[in-house]
N, C-alpha and C. Protein backbone atom coordinates (compact mmCIF):
# COMPACT_ATOMS: atom_id res chain seq x y z
N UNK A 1 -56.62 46.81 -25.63
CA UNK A 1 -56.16 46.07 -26.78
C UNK A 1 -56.24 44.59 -26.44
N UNK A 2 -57.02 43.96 -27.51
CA UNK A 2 -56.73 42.13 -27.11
C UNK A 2 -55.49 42.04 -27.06
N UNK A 3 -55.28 40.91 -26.36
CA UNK A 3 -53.99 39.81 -26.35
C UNK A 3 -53.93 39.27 -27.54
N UNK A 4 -52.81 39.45 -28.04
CA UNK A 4 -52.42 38.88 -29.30
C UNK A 4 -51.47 37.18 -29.13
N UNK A 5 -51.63 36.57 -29.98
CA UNK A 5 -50.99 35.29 -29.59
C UNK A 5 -49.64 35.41 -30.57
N UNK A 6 -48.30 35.38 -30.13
CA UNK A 6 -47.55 35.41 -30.67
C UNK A 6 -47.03 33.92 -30.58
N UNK A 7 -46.02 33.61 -31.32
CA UNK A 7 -44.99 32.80 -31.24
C UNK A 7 -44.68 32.10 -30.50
N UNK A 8 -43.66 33.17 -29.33
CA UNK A 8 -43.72 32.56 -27.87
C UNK A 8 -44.58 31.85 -26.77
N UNK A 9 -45.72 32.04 -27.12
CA UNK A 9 -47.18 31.80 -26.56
C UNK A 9 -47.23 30.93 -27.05
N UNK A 10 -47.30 30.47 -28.15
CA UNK A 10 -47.98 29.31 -28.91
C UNK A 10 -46.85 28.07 -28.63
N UNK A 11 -45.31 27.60 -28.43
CA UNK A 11 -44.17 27.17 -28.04
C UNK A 11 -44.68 26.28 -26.65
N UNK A 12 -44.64 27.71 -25.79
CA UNK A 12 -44.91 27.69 -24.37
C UNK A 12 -45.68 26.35 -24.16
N UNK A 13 -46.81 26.06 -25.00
CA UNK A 13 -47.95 24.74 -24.98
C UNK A 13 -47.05 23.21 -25.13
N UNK A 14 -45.90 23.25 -26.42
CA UNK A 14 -45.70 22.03 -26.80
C UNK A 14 -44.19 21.75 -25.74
N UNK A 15 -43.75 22.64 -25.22
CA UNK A 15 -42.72 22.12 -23.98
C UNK A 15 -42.98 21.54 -22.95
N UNK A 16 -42.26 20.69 -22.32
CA UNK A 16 -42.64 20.24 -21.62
C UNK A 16 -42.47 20.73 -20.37
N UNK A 17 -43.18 20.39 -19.08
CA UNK A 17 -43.70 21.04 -17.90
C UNK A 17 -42.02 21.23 -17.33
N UNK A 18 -41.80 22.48 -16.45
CA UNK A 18 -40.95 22.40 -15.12
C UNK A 18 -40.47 20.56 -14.85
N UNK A 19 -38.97 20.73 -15.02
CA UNK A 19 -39.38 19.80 -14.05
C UNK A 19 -39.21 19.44 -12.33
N UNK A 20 -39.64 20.60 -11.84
CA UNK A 20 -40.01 20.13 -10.90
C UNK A 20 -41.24 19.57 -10.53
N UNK A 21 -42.12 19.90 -11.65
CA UNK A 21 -43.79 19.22 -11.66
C UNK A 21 -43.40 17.30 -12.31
N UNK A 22 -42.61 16.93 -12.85
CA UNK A 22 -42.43 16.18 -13.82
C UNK A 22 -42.39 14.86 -12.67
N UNK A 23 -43.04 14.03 -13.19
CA UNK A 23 -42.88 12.47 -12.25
C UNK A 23 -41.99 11.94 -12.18
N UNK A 24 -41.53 11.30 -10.99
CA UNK A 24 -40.13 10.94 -10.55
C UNK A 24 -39.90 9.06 -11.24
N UNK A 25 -40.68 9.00 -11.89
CA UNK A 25 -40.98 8.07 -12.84
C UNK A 25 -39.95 8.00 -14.18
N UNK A 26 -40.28 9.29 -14.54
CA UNK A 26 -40.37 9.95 -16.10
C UNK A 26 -38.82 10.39 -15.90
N UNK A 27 -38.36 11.01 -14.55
CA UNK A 27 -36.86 11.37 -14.16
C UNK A 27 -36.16 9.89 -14.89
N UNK A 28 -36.86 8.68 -13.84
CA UNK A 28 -35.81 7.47 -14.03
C UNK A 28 -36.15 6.94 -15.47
N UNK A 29 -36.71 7.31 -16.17
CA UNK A 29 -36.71 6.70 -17.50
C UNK A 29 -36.00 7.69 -18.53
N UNK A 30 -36.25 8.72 -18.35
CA UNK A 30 -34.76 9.60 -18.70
C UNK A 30 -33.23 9.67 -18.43
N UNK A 31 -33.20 9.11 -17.05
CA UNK A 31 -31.64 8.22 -16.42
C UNK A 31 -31.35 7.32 -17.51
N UNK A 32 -32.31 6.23 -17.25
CA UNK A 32 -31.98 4.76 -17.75
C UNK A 32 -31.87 5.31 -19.23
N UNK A 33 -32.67 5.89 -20.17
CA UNK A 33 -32.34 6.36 -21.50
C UNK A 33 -30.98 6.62 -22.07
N UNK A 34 -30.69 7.55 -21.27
CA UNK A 34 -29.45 8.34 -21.35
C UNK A 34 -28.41 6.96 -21.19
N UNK A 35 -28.34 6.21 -19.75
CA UNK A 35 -27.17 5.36 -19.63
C UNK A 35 -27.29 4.36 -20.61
N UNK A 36 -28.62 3.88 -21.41
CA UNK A 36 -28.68 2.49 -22.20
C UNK A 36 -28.04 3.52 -23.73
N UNK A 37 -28.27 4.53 -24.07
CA UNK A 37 -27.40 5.76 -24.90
C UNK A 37 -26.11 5.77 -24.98
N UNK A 38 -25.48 6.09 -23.73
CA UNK A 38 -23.97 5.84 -23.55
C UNK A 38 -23.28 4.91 -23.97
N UNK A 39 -24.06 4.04 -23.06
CA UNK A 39 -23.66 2.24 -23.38
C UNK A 39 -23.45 1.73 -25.12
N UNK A 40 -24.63 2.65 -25.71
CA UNK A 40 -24.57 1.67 -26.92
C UNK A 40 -23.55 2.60 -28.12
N UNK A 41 -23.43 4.13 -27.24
CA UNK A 41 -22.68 5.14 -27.87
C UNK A 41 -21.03 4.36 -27.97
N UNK A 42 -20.77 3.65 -26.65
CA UNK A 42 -19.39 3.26 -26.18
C UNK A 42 -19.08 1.85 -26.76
N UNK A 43 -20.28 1.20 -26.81
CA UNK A 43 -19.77 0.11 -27.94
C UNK A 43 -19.68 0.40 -29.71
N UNK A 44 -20.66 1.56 -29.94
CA UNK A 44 -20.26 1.48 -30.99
C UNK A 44 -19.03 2.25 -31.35
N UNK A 45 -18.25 2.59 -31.02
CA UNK A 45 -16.75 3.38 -30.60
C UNK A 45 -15.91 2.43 -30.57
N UNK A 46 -16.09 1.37 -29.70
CA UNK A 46 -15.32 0.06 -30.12
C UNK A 46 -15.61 -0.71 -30.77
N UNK A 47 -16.19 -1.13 -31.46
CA UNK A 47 -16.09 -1.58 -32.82
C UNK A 47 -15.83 -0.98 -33.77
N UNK A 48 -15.65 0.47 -33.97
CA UNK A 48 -14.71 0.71 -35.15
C UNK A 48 -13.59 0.82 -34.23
N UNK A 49 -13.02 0.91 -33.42
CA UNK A 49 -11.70 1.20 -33.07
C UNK A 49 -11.12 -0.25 -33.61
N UNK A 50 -11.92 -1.41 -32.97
CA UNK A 50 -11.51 -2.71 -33.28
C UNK A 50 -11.57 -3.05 -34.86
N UNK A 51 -12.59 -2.56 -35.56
CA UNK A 51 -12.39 -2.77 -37.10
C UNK A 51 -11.29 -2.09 -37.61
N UNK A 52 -11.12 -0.85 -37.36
CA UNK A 52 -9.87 -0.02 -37.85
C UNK A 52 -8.40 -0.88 -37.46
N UNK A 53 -8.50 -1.25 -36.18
CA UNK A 53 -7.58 -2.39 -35.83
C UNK A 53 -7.24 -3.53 -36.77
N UNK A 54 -8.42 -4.19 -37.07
CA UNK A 54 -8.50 -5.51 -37.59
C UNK A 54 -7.86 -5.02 -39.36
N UNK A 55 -8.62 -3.90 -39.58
CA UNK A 55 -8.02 -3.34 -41.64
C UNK A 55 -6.81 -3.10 -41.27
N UNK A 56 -6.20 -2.52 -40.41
CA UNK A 56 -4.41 -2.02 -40.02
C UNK A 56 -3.72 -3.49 -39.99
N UNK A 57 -4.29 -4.58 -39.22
CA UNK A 57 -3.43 -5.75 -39.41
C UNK A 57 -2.97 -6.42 -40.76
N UNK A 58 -4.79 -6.51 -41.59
CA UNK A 58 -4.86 -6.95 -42.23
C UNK A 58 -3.58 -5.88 -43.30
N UNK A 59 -3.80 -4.82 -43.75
CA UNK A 59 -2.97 -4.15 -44.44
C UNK A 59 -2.01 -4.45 -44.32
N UNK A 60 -1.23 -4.82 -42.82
CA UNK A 60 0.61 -5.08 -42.62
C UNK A 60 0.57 -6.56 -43.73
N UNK A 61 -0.36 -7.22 -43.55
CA UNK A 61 -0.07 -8.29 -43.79
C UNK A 61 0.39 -8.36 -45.14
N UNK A 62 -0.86 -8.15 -45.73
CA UNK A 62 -0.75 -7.72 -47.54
C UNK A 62 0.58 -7.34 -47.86
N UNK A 63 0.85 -6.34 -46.86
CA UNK A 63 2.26 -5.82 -47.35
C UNK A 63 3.52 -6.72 -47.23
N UNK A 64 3.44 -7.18 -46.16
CA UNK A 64 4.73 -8.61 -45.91
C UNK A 64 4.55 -9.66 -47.28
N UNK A 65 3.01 -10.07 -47.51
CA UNK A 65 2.72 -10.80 -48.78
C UNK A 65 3.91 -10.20 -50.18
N UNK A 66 2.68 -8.74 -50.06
CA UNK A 66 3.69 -8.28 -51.30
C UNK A 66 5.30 -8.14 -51.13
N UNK A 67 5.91 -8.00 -50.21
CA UNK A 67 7.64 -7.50 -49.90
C UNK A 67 7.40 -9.07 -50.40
N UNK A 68 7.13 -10.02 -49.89
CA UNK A 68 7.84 -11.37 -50.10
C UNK A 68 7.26 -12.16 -51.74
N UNK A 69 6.31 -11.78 -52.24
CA UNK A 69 6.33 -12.10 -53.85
C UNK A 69 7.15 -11.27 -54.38
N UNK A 70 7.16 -9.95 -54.28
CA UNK A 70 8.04 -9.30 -55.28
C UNK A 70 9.67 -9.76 -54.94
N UNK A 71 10.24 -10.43 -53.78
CA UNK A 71 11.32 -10.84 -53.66
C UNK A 71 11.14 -12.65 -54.26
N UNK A 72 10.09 -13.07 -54.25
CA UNK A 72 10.11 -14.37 -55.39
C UNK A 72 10.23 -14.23 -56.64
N UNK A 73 9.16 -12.69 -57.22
CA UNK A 73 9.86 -12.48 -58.53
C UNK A 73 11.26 -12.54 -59.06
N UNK A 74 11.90 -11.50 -58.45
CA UNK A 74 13.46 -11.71 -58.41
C UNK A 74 13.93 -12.35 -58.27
N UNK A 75 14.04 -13.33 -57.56
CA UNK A 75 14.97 -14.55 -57.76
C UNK A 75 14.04 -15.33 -59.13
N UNK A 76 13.06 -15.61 -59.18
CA UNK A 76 12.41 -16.45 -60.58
C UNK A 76 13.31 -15.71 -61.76
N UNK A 77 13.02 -14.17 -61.38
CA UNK A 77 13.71 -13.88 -62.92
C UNK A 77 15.42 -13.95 -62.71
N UNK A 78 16.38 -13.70 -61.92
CA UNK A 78 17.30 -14.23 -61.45
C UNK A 78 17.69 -15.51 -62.05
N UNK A 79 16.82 -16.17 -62.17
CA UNK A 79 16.99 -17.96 -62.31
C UNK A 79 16.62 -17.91 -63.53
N UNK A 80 15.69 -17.16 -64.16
CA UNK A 80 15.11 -17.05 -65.68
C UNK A 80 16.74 -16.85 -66.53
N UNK A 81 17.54 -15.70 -66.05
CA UNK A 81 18.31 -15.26 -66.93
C UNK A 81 19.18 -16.25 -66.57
N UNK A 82 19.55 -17.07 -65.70
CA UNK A 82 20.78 -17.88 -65.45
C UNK A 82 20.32 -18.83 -66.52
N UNK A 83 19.16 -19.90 -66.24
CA UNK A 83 18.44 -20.61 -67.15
C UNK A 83 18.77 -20.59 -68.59
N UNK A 84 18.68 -19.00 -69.06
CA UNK A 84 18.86 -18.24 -70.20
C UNK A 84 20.29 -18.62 -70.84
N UNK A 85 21.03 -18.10 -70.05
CA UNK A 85 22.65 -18.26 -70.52
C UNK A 85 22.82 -19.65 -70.94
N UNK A 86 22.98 -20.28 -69.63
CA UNK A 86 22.88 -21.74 -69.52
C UNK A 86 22.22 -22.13 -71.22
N UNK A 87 21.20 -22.40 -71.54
CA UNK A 87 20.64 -22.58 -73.15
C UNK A 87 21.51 -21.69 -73.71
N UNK A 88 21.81 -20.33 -73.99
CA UNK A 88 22.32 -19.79 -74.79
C UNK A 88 23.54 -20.66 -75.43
N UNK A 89 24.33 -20.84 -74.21
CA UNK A 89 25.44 -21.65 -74.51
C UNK A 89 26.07 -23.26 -74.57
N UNK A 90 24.57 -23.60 -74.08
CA UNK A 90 24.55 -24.99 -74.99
C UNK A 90 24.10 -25.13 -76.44
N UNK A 91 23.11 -24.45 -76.79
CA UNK A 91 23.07 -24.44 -77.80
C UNK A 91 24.15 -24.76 -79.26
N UNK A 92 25.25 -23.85 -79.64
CA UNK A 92 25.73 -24.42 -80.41
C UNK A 92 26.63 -25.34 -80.29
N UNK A 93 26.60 -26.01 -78.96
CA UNK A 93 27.60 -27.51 -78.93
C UNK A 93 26.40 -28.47 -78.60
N UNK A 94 24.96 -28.81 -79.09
CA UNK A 94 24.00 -29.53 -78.67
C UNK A 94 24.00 -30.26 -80.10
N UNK A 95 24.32 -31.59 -80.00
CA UNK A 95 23.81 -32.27 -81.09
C UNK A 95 22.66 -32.61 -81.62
N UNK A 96 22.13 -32.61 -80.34
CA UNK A 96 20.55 -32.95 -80.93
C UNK A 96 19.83 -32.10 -81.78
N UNK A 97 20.70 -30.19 -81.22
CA UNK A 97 19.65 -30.18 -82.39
C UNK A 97 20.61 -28.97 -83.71
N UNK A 98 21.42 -29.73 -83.99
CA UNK A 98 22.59 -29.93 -85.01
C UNK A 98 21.75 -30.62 -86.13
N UNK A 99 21.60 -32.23 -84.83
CA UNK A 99 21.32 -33.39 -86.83
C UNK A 99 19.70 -33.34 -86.27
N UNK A 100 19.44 -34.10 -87.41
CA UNK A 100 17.97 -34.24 -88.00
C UNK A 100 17.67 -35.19 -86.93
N UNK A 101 16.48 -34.76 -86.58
CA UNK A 101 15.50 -35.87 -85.47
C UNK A 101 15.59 -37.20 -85.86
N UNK A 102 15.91 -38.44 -84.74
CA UNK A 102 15.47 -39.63 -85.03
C UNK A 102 14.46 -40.07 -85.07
N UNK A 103 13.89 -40.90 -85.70
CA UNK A 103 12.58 -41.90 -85.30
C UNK A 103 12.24 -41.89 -84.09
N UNK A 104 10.97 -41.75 -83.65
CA UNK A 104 10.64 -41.79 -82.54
C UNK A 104 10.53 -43.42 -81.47
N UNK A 105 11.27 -44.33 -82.59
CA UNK A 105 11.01 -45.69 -81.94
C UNK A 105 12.79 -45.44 -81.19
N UNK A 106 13.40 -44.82 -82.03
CA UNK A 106 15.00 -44.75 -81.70
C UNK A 106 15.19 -44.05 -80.43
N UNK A 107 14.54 -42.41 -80.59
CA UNK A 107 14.64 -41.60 -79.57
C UNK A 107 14.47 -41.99 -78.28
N UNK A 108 13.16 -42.87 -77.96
CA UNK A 108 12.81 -43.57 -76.46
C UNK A 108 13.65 -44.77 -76.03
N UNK A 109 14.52 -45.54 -77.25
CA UNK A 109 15.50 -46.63 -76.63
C UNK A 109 16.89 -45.97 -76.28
N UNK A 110 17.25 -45.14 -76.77
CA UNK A 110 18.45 -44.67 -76.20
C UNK A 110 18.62 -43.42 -75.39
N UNK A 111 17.24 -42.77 -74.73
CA UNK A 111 17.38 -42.29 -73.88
C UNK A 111 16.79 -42.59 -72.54
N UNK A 112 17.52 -41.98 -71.61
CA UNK A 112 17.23 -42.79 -70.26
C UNK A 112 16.12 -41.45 -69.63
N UNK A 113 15.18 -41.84 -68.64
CA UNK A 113 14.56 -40.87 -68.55
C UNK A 113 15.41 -40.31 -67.10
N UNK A 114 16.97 -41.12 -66.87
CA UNK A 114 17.19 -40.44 -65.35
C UNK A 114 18.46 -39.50 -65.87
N UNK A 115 18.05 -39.00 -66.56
CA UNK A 115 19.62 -38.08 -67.07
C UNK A 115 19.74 -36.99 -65.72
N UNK A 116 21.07 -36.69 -65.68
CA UNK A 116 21.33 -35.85 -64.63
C UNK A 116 20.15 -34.44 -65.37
N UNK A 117 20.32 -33.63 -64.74
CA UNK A 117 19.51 -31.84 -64.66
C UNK A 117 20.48 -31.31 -64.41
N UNK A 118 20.44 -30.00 -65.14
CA UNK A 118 21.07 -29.30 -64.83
C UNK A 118 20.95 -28.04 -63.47
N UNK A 119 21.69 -28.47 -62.83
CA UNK A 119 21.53 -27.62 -61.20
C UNK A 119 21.22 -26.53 -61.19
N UNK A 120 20.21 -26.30 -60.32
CA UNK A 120 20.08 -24.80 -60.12
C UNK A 120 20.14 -24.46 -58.36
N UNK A 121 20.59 -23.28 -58.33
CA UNK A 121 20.67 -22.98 -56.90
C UNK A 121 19.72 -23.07 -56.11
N UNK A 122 18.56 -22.71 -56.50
CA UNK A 122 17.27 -23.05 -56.13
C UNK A 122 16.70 -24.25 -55.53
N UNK A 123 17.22 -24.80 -56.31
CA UNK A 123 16.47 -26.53 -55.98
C UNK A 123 17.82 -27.53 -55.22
N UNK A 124 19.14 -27.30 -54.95
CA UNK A 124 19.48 -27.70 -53.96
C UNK A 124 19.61 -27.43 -52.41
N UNK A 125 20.10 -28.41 -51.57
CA UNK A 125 19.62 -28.12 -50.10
C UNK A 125 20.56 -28.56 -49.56
């Protein structure tokens, strides 16, 4: 019976030799492969460790941002409703706006532009 060429036979051609036939050349360029491999395997491992690092900081941060606006909100609106009252209850003892507007030549001579303000907790120190 001929020899039939199977599969295995046909394989056998595209592998490469023993290597104990293999040049001690071809060994060290398979070394050096492998270690310049590692090398670039192990940096790229640290740089995401270090990016994952760097988004984790960045995230705390955002978050201290946000804890500390949403605690500016609160006091703004804090100060909104004090603000609030404060007008509420000047209002009906405010003369000015009881009577009818003066002339605008009148309005700028008899008012001073250093009138006290009314205090807010905020803005003293």
């Amino acid at each position: 019976m001929p020899h039939s060429s199977d599969s295995s036979d046909s394989s056998s051609f595209s592998q490469s030799p023993p290597p104990s036939k293999q040049d001690p050349s071809d060994d060290m360029r398979k070394v050096q492969r492998r270690e310049k491999n590692r090398i670039a395997a192990q940096k790229s491992r640290l740089r995401q460790t270090q990016k994952a690092d760097t988004l984790h900081l960045e995230s705390e941060d955002l978050e201290r941002q946000n804890a500390a606006l949403r605690r500016e909100i609160k006091q703004l609106t804090e100060e909104m409703k004090h603000f609030t009252s404060v007008l509420s209850s000047h209002e009906p003892l405010c003369s000015i706006l009881t009577s009818p507007p003066p002339p605008p030549e009148v309005l700028y001579a008899t008012h001073s532009f250093h009138q006290p303000h009314i205090s807010s907790p905020r803005f003293q120190h």
